[in-house]
PDB file of N, CA and C in Angstrom:
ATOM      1  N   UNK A   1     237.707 -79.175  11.309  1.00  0.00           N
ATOM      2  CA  UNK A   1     238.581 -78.074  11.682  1.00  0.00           C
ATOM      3  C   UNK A   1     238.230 -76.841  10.860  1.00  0.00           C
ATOM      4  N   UNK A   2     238.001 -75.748  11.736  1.00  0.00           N
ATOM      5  CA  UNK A   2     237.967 -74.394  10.450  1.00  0.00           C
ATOM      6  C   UNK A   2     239.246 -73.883   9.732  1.00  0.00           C
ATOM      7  N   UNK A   3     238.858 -73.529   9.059  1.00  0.00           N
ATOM      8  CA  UNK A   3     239.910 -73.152   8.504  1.00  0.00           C
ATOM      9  C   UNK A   3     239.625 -71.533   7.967  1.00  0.00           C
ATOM     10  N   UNK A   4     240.893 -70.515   7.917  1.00  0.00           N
ATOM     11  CA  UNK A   4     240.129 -69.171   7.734  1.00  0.00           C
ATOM     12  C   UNK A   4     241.597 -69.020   6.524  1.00  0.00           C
ATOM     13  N   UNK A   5     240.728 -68.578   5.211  1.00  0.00           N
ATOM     14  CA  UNK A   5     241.602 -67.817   4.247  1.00  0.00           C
ATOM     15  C   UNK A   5     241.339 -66.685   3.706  1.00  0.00           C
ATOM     16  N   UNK A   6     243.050 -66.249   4.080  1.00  0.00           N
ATOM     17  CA  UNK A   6     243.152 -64.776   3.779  1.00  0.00           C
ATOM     18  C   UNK A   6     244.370 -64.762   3.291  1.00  0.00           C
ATOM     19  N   UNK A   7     244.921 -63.164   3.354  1.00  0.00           N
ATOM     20  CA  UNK A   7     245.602 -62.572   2.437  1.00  0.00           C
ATOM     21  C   UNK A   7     246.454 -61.558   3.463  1.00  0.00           C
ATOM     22  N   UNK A   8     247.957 -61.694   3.618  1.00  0.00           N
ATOM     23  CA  UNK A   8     248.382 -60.701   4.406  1.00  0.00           C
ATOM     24  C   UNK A   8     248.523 -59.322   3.826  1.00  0.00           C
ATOM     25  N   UNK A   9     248.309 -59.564   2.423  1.00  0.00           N
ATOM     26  CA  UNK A   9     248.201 -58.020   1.606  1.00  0.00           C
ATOM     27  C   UNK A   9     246.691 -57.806   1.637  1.00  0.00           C
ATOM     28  N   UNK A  10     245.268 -57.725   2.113  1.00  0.00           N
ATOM     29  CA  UNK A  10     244.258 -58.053   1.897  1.00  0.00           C
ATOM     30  C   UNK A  10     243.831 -57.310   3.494  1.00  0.00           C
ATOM     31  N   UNK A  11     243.311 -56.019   2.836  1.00  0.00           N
ATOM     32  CA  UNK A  11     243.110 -55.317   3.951  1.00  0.00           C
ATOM     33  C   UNK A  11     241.609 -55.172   5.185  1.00  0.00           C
ATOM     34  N   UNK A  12     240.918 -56.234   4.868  1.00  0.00           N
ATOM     35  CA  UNK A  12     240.192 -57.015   5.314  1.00  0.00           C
ATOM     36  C   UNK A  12     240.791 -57.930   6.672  1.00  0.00           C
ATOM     37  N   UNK A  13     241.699 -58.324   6.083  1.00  0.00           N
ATOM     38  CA  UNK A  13     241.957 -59.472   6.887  1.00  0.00           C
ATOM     39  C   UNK A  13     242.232 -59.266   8.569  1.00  0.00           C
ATOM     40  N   UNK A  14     243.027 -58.142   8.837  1.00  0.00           N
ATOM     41  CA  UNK A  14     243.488 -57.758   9.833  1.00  0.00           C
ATOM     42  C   UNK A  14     241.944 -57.688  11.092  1.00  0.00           C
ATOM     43  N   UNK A  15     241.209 -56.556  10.642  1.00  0.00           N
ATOM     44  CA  UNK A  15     239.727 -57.094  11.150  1.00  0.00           C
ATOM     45  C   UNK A  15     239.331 -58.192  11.400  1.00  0.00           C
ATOM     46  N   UNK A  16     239.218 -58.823  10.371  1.00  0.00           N
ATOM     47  CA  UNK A  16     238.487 -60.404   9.995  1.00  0.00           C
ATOM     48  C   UNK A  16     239.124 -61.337  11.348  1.00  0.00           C
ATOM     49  N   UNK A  17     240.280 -61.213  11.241  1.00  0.00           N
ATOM     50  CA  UNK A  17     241.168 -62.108  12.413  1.00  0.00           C
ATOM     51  C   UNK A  17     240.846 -61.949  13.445  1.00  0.00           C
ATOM     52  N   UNK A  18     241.170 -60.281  13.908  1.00  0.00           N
ATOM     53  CA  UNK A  18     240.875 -60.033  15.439  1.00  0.00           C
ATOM     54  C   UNK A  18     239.938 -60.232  15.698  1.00  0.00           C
ATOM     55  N   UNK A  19     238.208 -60.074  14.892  1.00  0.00           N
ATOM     56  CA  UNK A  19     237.018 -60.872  15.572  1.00  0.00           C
ATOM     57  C   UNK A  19     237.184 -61.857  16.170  1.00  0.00           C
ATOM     58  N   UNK A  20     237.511 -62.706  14.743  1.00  0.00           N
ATOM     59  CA  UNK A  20     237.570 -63.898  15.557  1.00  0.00           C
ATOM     60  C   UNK A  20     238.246 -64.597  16.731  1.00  0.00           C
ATOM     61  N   UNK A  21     239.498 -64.130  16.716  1.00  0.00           N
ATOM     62  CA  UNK A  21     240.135 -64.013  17.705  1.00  0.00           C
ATOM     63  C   UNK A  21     239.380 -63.744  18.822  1.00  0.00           C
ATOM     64  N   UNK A  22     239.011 -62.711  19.202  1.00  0.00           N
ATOM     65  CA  UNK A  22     237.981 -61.984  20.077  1.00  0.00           C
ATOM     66  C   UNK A  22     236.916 -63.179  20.507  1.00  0.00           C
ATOM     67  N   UNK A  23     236.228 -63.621  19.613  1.00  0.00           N
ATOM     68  CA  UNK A  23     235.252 -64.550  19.507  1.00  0.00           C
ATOM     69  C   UNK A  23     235.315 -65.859  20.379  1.00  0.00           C
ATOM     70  N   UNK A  24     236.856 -66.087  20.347  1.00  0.00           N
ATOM     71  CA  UNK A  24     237.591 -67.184  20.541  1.00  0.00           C
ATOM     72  C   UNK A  24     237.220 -68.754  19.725  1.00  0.00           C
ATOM     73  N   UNK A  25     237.216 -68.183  18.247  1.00  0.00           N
ATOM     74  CA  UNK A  25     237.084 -68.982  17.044  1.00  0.00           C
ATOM     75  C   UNK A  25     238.287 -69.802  16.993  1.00  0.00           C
ATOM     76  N   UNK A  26     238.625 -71.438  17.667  1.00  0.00           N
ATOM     77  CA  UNK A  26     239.948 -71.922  16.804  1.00  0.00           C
ATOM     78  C   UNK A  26     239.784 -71.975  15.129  1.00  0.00           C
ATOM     79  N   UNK A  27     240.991 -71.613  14.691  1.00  0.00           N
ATOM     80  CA  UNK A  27     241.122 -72.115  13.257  1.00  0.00           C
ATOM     81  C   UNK A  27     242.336 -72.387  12.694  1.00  0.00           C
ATOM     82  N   UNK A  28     242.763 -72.907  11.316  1.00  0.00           N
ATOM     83  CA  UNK A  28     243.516 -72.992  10.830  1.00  0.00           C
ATOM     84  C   UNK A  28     243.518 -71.912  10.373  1.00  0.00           C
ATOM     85  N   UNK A  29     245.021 -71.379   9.637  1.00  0.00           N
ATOM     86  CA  UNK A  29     245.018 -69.995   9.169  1.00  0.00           C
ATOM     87  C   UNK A  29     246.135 -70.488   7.848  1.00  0.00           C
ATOM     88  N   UNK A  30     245.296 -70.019   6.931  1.00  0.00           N
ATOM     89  CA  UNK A  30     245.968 -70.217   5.544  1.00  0.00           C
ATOM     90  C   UNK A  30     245.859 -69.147   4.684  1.00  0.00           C
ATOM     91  N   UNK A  31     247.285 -68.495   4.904  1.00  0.00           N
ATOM     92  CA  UNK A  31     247.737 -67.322   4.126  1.00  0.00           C
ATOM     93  C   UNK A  31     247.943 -67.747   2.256  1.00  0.00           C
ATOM     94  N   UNK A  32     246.938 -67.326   1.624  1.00  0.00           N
ATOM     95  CA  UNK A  32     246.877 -67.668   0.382  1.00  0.00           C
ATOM     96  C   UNK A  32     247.707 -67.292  -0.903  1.00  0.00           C
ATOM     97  N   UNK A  33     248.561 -66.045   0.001  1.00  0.00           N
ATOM     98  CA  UNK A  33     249.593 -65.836  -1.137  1.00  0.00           C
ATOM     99  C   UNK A  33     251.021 -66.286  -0.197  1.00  0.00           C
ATOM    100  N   UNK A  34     250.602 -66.612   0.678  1.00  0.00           N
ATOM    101  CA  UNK A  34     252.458 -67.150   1.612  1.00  0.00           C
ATOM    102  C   UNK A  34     252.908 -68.512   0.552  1.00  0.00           C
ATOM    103  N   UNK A  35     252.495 -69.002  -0.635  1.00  0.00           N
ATOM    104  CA  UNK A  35     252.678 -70.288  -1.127  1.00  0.00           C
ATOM    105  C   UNK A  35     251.701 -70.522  -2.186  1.00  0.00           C
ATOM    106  N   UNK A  36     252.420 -71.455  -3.046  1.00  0.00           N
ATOM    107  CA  UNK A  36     251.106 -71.616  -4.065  1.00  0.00           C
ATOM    108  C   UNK A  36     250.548 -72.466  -3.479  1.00  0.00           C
ATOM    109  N   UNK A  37     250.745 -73.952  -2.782  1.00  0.00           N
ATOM    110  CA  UNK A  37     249.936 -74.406  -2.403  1.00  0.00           C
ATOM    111  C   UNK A  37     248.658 -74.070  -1.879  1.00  0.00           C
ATOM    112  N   UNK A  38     248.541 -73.437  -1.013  1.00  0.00           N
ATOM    113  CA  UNK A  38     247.826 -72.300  -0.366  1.00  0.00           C
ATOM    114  C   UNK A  38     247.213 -71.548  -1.330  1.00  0.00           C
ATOM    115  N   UNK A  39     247.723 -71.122  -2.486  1.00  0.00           N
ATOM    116  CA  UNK A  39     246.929 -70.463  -3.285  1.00  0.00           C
ATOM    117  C   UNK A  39     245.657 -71.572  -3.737  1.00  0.00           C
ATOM    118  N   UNK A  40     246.952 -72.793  -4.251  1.00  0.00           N
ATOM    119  CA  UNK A  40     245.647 -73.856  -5.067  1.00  0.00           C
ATOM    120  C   UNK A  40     244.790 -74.377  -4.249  1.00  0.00           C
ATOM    121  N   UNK A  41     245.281 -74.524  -3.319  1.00  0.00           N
ATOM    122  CA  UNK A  41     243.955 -75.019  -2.329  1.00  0.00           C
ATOM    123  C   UNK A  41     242.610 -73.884  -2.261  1.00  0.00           C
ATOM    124  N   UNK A  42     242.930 -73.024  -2.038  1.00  0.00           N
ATOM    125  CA  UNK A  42     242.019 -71.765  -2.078  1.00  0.00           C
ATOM    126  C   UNK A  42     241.099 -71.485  -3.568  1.00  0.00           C
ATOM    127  N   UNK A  43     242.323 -71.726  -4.343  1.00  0.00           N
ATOM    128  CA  UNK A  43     241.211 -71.617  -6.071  1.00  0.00           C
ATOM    129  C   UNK A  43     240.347 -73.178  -6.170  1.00  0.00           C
ATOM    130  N   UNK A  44     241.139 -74.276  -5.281  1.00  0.00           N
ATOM    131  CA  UNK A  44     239.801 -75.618  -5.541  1.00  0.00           C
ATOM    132  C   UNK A  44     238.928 -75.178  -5.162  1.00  0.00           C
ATOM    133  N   UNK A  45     239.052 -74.660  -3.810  1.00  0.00           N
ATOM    134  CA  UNK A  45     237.576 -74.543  -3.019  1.00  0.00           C
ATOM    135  C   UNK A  45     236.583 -73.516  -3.976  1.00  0.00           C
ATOM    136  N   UNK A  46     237.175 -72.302  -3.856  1.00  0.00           N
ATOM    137  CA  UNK A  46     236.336 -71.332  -4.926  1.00  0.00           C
ATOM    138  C   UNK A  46     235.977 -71.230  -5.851  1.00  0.00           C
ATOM    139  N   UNK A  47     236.929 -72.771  -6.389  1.00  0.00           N
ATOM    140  CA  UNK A  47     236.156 -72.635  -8.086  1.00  0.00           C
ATOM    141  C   UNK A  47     234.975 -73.940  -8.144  1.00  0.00           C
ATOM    142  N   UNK A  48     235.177 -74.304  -6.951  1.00  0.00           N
ATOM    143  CA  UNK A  48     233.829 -75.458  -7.256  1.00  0.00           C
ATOM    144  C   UNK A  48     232.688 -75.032  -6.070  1.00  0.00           C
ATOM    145  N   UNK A  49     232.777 -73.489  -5.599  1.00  0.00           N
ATOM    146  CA  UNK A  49     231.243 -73.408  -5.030  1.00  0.00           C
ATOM    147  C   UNK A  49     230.476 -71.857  -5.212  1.00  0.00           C
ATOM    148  N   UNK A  50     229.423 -72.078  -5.272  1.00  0.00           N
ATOM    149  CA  UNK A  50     228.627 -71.121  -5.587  1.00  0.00           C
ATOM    150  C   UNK A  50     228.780 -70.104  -4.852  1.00  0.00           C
ATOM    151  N   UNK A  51     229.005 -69.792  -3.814  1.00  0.00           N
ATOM    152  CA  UNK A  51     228.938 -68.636  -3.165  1.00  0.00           C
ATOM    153  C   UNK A  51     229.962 -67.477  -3.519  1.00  0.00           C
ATOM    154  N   UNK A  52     231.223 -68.296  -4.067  1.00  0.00           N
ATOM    155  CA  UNK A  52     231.889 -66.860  -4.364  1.00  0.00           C
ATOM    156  C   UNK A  52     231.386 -66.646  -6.045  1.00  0.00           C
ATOM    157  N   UNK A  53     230.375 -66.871  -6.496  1.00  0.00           N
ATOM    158  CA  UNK A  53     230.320 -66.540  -7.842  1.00  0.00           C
ATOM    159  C   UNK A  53     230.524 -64.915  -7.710  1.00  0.00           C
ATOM    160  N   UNK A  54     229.067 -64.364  -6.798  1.00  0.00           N
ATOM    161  CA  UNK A  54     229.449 -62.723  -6.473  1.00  0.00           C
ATOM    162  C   UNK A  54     230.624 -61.962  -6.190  1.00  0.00           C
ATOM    163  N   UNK A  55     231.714 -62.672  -5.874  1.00  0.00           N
ATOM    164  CA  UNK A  55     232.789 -61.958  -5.262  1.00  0.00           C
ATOM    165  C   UNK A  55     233.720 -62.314  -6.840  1.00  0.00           C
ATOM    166  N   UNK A  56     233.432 -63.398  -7.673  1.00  0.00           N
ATOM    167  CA  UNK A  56     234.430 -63.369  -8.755  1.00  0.00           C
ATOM    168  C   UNK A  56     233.494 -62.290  -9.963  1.00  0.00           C
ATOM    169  N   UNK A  57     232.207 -62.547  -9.567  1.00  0.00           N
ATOM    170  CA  UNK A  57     231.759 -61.345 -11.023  1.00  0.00           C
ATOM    171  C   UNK A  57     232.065 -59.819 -11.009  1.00  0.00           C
ATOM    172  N   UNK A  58     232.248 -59.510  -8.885  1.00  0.00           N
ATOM    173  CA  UNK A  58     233.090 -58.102  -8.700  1.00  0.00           C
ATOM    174  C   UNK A  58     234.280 -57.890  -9.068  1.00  0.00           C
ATOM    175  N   UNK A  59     234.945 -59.163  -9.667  1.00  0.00           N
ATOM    176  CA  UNK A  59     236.178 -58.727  -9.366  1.00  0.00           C
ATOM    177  C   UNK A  59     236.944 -58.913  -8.125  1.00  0.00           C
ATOM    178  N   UNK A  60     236.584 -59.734  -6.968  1.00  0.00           N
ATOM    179  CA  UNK A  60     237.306 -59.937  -5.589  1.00  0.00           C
ATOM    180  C   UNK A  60     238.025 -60.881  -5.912  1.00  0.00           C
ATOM    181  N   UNK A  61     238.678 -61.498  -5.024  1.00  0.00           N
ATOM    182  CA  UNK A  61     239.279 -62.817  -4.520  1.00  0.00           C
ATOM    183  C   UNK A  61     238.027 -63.802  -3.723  1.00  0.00           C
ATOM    184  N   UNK A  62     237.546 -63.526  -2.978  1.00  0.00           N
ATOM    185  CA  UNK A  62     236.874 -63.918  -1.761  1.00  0.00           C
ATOM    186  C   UNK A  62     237.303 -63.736  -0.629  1.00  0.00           C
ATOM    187  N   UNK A  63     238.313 -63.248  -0.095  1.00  0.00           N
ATOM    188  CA  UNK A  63     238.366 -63.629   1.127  1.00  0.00           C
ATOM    189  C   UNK A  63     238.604 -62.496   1.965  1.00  0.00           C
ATOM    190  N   UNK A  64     238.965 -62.279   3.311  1.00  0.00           N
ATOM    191  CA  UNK A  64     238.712 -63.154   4.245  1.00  0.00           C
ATOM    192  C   UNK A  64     237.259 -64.184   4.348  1.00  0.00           C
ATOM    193  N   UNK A  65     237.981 -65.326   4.375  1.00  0.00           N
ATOM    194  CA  UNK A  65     236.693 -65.977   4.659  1.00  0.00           C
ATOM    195  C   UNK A  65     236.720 -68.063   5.846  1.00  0.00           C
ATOM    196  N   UNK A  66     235.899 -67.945   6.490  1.00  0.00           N
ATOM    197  CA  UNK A  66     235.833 -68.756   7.191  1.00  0.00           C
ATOM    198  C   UNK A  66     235.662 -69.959   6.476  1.00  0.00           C
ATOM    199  N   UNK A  67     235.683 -70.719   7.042  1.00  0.00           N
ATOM    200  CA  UNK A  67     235.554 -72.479   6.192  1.00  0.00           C
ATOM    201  C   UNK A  67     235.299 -73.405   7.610  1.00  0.00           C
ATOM    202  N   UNK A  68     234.040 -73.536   7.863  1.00  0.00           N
ATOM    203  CA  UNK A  68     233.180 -74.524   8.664  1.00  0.00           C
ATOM    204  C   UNK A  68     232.749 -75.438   8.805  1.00  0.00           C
ATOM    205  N   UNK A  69     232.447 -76.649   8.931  1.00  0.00           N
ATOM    206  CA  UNK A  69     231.652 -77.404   8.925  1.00  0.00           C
ATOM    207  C   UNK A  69     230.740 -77.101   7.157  1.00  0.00           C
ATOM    208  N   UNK A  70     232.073 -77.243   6.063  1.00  0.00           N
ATOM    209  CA  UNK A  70     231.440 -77.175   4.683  1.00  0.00           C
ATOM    210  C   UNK A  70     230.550 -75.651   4.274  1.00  0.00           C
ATOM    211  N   UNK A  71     231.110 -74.872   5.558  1.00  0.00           N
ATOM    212  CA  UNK A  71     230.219 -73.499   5.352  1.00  0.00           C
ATOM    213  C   UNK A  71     231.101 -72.417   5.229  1.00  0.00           C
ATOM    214  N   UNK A  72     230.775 -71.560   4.304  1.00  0.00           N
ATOM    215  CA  UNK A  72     231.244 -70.626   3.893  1.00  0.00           C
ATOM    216  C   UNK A  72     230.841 -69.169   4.615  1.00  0.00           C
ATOM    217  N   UNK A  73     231.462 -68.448   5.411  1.00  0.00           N
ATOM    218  CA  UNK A  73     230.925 -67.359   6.183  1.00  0.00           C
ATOM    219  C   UNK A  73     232.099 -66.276   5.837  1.00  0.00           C
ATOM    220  N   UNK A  74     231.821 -65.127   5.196  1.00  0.00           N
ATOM    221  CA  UNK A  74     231.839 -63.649   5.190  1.00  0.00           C
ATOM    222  C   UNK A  74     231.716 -62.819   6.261  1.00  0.00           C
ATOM    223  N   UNK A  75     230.482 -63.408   6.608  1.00  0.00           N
ATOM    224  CA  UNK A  75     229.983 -62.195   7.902  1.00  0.00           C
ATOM    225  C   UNK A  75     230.371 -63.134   9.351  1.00  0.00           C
ATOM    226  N   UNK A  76     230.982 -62.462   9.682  1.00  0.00           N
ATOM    227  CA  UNK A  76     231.287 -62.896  10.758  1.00  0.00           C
ATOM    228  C   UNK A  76     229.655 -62.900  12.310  1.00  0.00           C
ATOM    229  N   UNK A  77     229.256 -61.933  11.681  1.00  0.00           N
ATOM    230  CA  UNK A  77     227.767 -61.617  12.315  1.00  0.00           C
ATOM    231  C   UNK A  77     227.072 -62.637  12.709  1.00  0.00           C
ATOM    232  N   UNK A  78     226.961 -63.502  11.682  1.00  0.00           N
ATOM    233  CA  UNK A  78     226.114 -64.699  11.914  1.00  0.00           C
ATOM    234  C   UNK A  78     226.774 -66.134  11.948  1.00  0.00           C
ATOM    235  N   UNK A  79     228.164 -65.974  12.752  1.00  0.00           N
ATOM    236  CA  UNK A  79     228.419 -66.950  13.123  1.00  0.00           C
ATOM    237  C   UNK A  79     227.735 -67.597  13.879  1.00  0.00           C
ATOM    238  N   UNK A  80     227.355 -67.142  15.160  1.00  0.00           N
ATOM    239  CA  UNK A  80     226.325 -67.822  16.228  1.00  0.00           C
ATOM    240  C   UNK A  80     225.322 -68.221  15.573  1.00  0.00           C
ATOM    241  N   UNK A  81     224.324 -68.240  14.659  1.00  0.00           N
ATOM    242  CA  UNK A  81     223.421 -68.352  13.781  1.00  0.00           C
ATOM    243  C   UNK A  81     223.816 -70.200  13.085  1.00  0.00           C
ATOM    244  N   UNK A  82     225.236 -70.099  12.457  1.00  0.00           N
ATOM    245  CA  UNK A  82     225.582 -71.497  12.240  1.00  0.00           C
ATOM    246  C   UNK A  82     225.770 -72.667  13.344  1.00  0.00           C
TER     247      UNK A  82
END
């Protein structure tokens, strides 16, 4: 199941959604500050994989971000690509 985490304060997100939406991407949708759970689930994932190292040495959160088949996607661009 995908799963997409974001942030309803996270001005990214609003974009990020309607692609996919558009796309007609199913996903789960896990608002990361609606709950801590949701938060901690979001800091397991990010703190045990490499890809957001760049987004924690900027200073981001990570997200909006997709969760795939164990894949981590930003760009929505190259979804078809996965």
């Amino acid at each position: 199941m995908n799963k997409v985490y974001f942030s309803d304060k996270c001005p990214d997100t609003e974009g990020f959604i309607s692609r996919l939406d558009k796309m007609q991407v199913s996903y789960e949708a896990v608002n990361i500050t609606e709950s801590m759970k949701n938060l901690k689930d979001f800091l397991k994932l990010r703190d045990s994989r490499s890809e957001f190292d760049e987004a924690k040495k900027n200073g981001y959160v990570g997200i909006p971000i997709l969760y795939s088949n164990d894949q981590l996607i930003y760009d929505l661009d190259t979804i078809n690509e996965k």
